[in-house]
N, C-alpha and C. Protein backbone atom coordinates (compact mmCIF):
# COMPACT_ATOMS: atom_id res chain seq x y z
N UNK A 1 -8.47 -8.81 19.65
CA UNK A 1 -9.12 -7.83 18.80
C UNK A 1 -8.29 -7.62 17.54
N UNK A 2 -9.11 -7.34 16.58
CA UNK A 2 -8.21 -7.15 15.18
C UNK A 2 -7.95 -5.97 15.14
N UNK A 3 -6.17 -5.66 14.55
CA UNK A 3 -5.43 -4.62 14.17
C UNK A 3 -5.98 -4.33 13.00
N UNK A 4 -6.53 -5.34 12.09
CA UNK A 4 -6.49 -4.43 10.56
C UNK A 4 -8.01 -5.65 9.89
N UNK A 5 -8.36 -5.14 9.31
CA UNK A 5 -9.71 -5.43 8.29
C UNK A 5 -9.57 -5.35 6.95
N UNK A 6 -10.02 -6.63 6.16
CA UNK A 6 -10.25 -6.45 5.15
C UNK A 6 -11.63 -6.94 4.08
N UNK A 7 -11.66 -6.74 3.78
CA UNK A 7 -13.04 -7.31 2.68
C UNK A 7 -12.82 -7.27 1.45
N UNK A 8 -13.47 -8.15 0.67
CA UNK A 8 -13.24 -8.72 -1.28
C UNK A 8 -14.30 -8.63 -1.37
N UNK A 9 -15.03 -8.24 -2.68
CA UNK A 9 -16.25 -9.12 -3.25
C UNK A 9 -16.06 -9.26 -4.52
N UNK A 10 -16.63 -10.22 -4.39
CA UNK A 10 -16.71 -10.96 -5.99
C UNK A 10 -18.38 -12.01 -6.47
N UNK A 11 -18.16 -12.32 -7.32
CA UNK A 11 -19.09 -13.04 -7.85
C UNK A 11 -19.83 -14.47 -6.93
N UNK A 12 -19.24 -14.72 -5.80
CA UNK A 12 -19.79 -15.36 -4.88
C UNK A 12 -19.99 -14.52 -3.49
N UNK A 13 -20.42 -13.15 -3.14
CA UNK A 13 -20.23 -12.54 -2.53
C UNK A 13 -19.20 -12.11 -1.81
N UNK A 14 -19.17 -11.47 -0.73
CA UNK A 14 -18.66 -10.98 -0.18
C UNK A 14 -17.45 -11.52 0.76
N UNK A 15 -16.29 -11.54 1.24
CA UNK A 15 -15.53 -12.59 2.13
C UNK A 15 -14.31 -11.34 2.86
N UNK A 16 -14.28 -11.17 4.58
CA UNK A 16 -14.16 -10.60 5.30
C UNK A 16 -12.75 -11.39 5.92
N UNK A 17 -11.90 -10.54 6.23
CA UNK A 17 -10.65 -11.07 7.04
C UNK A 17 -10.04 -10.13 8.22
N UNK A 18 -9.87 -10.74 8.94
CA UNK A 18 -9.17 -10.00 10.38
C UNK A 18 -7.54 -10.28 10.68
N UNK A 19 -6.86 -9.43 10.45
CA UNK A 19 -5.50 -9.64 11.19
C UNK A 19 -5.13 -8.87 12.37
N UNK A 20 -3.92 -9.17 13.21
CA UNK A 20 -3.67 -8.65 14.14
C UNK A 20 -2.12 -8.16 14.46
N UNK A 21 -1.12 -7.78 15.75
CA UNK A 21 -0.76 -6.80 15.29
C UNK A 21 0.48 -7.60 14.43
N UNK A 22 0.41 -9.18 14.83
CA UNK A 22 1.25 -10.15 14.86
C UNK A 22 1.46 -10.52 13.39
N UNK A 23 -0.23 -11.03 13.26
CA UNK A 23 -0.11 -11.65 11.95
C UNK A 23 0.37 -10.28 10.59
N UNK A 24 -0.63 -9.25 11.13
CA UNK A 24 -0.62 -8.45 9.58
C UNK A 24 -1.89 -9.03 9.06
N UNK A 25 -2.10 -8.05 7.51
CA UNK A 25 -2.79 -9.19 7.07
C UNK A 25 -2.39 -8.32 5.86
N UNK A 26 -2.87 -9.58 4.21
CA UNK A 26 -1.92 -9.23 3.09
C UNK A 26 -3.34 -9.64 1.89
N UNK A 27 -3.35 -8.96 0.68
CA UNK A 27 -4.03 -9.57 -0.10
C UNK A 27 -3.61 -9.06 -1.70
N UNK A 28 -3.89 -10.28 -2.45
CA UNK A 28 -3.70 -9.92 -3.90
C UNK A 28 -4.73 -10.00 -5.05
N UNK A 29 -5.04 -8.67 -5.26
CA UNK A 29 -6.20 -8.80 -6.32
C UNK A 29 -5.96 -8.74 -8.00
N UNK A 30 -5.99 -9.49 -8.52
CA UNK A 30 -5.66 -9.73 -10.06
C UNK A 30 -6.26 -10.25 -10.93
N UNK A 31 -6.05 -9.46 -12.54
CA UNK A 31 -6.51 -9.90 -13.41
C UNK A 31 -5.60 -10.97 -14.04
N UNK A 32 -5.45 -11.06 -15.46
CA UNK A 32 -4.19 -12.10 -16.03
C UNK A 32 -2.84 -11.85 -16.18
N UNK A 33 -2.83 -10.42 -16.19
CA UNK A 33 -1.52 -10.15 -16.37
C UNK A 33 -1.29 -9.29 -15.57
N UNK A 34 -2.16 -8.40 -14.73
CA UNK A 34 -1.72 -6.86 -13.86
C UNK A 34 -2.96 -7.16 -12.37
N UNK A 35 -1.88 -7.21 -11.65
CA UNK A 35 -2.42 -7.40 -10.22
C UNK A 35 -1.97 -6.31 -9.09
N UNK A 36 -2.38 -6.61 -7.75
CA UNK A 36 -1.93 -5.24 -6.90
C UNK A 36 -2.33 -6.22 -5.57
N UNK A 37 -0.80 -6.04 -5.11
CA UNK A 37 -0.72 -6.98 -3.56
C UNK A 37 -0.56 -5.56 -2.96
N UNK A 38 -1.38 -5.39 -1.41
CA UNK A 38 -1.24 -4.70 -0.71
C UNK A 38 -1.24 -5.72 0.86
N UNK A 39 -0.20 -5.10 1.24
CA UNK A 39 0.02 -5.47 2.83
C UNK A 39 -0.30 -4.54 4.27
N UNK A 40 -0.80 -4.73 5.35
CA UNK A 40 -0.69 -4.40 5.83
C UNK A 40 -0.10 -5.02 7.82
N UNK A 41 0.57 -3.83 7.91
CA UNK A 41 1.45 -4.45 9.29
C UNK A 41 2.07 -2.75 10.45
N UNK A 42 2.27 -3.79 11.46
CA UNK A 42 2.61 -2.63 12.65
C UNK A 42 4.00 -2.39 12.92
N UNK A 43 4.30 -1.57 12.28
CA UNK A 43 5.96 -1.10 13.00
C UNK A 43 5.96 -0.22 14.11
N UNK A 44 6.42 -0.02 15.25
CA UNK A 44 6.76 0.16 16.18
C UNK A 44 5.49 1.41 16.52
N UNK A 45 4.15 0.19 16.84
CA UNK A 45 3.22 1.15 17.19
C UNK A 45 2.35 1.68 15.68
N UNK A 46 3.06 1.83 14.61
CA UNK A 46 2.06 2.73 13.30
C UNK A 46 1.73 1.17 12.66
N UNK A 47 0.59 1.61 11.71
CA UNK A 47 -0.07 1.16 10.82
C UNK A 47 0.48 1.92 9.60
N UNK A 48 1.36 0.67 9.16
CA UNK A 48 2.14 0.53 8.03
C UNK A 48 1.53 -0.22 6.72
N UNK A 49 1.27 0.59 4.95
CA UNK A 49 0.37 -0.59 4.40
C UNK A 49 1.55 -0.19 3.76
N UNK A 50 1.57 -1.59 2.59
CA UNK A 50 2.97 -1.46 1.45
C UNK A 50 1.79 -1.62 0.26
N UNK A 51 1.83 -0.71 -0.59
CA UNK A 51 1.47 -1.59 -2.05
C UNK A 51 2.06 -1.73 -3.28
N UNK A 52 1.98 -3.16 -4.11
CA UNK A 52 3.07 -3.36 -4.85
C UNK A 52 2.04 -3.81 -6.16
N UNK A 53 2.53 -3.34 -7.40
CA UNK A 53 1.81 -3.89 -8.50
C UNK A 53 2.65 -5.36 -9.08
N UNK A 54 1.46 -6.08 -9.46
CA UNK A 54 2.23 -7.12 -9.83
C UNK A 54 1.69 -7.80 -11.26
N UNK A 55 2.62 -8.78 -11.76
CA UNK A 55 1.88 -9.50 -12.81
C UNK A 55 0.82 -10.48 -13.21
N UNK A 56 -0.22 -9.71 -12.09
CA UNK A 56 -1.78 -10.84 -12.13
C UNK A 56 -0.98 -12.29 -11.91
N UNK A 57 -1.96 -12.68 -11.89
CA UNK A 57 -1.88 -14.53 -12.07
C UNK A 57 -1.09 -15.29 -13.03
N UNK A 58 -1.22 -14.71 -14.29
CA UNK A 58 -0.10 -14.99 -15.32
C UNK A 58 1.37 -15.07 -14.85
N UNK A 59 2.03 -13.86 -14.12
CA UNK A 59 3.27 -13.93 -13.39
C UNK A 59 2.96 -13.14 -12.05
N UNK A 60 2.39 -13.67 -10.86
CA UNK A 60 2.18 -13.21 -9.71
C UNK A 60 3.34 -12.08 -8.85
N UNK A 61 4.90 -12.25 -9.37
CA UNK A 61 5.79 -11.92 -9.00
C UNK A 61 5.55 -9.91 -8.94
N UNK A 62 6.17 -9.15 -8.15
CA UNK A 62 6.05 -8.13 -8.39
C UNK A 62 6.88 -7.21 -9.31
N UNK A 63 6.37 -6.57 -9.79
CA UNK A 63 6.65 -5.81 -10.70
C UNK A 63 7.51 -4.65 -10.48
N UNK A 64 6.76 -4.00 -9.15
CA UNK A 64 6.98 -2.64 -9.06
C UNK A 64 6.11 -1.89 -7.37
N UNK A 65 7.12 -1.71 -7.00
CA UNK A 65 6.76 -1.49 -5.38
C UNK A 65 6.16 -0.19 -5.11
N UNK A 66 4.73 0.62 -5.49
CA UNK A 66 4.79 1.74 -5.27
C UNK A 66 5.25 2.34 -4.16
N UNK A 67 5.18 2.07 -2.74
CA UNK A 67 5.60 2.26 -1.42
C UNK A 67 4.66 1.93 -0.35
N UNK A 68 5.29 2.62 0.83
CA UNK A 68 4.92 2.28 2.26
C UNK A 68 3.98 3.80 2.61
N UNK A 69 3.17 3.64 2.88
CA UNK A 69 2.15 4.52 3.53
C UNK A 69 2.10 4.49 5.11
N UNK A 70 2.14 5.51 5.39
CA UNK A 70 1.47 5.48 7.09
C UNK A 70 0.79 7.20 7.38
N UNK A 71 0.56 6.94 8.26
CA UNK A 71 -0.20 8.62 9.06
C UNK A 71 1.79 9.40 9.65
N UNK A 72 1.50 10.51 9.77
CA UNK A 72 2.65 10.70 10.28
C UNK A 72 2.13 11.05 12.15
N UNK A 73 3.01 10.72 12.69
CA UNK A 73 2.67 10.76 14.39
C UNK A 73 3.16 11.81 14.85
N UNK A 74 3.02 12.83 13.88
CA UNK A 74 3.72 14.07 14.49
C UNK A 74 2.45 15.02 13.96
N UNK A 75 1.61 15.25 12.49
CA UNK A 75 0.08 15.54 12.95
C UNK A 75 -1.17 15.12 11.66
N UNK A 76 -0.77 13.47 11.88
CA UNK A 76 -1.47 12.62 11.07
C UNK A 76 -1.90 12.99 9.33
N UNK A 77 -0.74 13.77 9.03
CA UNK A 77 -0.54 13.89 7.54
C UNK A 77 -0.18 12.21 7.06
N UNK A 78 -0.91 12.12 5.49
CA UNK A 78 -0.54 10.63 4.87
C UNK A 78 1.16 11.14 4.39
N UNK A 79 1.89 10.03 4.80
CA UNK A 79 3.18 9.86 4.56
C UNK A 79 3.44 8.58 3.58
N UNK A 80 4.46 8.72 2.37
CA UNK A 80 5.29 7.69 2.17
C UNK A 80 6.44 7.43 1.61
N UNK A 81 7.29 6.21 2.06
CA UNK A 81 8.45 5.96 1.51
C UNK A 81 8.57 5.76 0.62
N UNK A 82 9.59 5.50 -0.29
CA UNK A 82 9.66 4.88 -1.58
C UNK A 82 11.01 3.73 -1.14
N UNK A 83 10.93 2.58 -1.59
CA UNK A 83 12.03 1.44 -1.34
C UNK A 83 12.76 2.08 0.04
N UNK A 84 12.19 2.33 1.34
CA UNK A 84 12.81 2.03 2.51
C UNK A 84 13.53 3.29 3.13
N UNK A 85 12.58 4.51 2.34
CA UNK A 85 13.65 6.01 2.09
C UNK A 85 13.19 6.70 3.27
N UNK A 86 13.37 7.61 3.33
CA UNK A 86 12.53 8.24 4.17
C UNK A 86 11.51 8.90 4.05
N UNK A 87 10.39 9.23 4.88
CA UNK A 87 9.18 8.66 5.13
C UNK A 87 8.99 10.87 4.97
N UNK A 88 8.10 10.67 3.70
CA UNK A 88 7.80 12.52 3.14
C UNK A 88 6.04 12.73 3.05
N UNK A 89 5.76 13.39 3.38
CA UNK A 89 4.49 13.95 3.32
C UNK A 89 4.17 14.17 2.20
N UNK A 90 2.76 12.97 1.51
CA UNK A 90 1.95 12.94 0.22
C UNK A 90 1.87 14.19 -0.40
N UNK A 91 1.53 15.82 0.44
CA UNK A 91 1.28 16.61 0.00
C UNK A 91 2.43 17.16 -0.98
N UNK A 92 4.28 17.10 -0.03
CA UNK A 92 5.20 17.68 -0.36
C UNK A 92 5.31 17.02 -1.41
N UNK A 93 5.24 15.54 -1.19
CA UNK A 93 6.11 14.42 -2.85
C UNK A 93 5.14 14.98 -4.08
N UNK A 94 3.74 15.42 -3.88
CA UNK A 94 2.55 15.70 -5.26
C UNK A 94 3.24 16.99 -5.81
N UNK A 95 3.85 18.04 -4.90
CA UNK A 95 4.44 19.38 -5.68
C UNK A 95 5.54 19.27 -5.79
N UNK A 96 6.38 18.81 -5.47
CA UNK A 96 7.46 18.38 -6.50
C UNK A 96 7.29 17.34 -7.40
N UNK A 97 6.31 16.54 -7.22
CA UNK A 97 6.23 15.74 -8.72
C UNK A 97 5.66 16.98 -9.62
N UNK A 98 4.95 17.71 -9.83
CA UNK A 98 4.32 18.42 -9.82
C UNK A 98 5.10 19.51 -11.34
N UNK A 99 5.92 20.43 -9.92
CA UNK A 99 6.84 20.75 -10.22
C UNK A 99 7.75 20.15 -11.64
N UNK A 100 8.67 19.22 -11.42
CA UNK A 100 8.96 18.02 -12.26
C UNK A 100 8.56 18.17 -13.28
N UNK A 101 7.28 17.65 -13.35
CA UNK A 101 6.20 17.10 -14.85
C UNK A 101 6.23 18.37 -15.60
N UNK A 102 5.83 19.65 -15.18
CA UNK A 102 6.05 21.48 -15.39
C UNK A 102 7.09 21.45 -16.57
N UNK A 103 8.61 21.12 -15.38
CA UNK A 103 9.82 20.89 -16.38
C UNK A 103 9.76 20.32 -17.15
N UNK A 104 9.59 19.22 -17.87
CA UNK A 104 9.77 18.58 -19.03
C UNK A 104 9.03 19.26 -19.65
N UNK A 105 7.99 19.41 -19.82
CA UNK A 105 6.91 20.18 -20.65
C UNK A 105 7.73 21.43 -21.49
């Protein structure tokens, strides 16, 4: 049975992919110069996605890692890391960015 689902469409319709908890599964959607690889995979039990912006097709390489997303298993708030940090609740990181942006102003 598949761990994770994905689907594209484009100009030849539609095209569907299944990964599992083994494989993962990974995709990169891009224009010529600005693209966005998102992964997804199982760490110990969670559904872990990473997404990373990259330089489209022109330079496929990544650019810039926004982070790691998951549910939190303590009461399924969206969580994420930034480069491998520890793992903060979307709500808390938006008010202190929040906060932040306030200051400069």
């Amino acid at each position: 049975m598949a761990q994770f689902y994905g689907s594209m469409q484009g100009n030849r319709g539609q095209a569907t992919r299944m990964g599992t908890k083994q494989s993962g599964l990974s995709g990169h959607v891009r224009g010529w110069n600005l693209g966005a690889r998102v992964e997804a995979h199982e760490v110990a039990g969670q559904d872990i996605i990473e997404v990373a912006v990259t330089g489209g097709s022109n330079n496929p390489g990544t650019l810039a890692n926004l982070g790691s997303f998951r549910l939190n298993p303590e009461n399924d708030k969206l969580q994420v890391s930034f480069n491998g940090g520890a793992w903060v609740d979307v709500d808390t990181f938006r008010v202190a960015v929040d906060k932040a942006l306030k200051a400069l102003k």
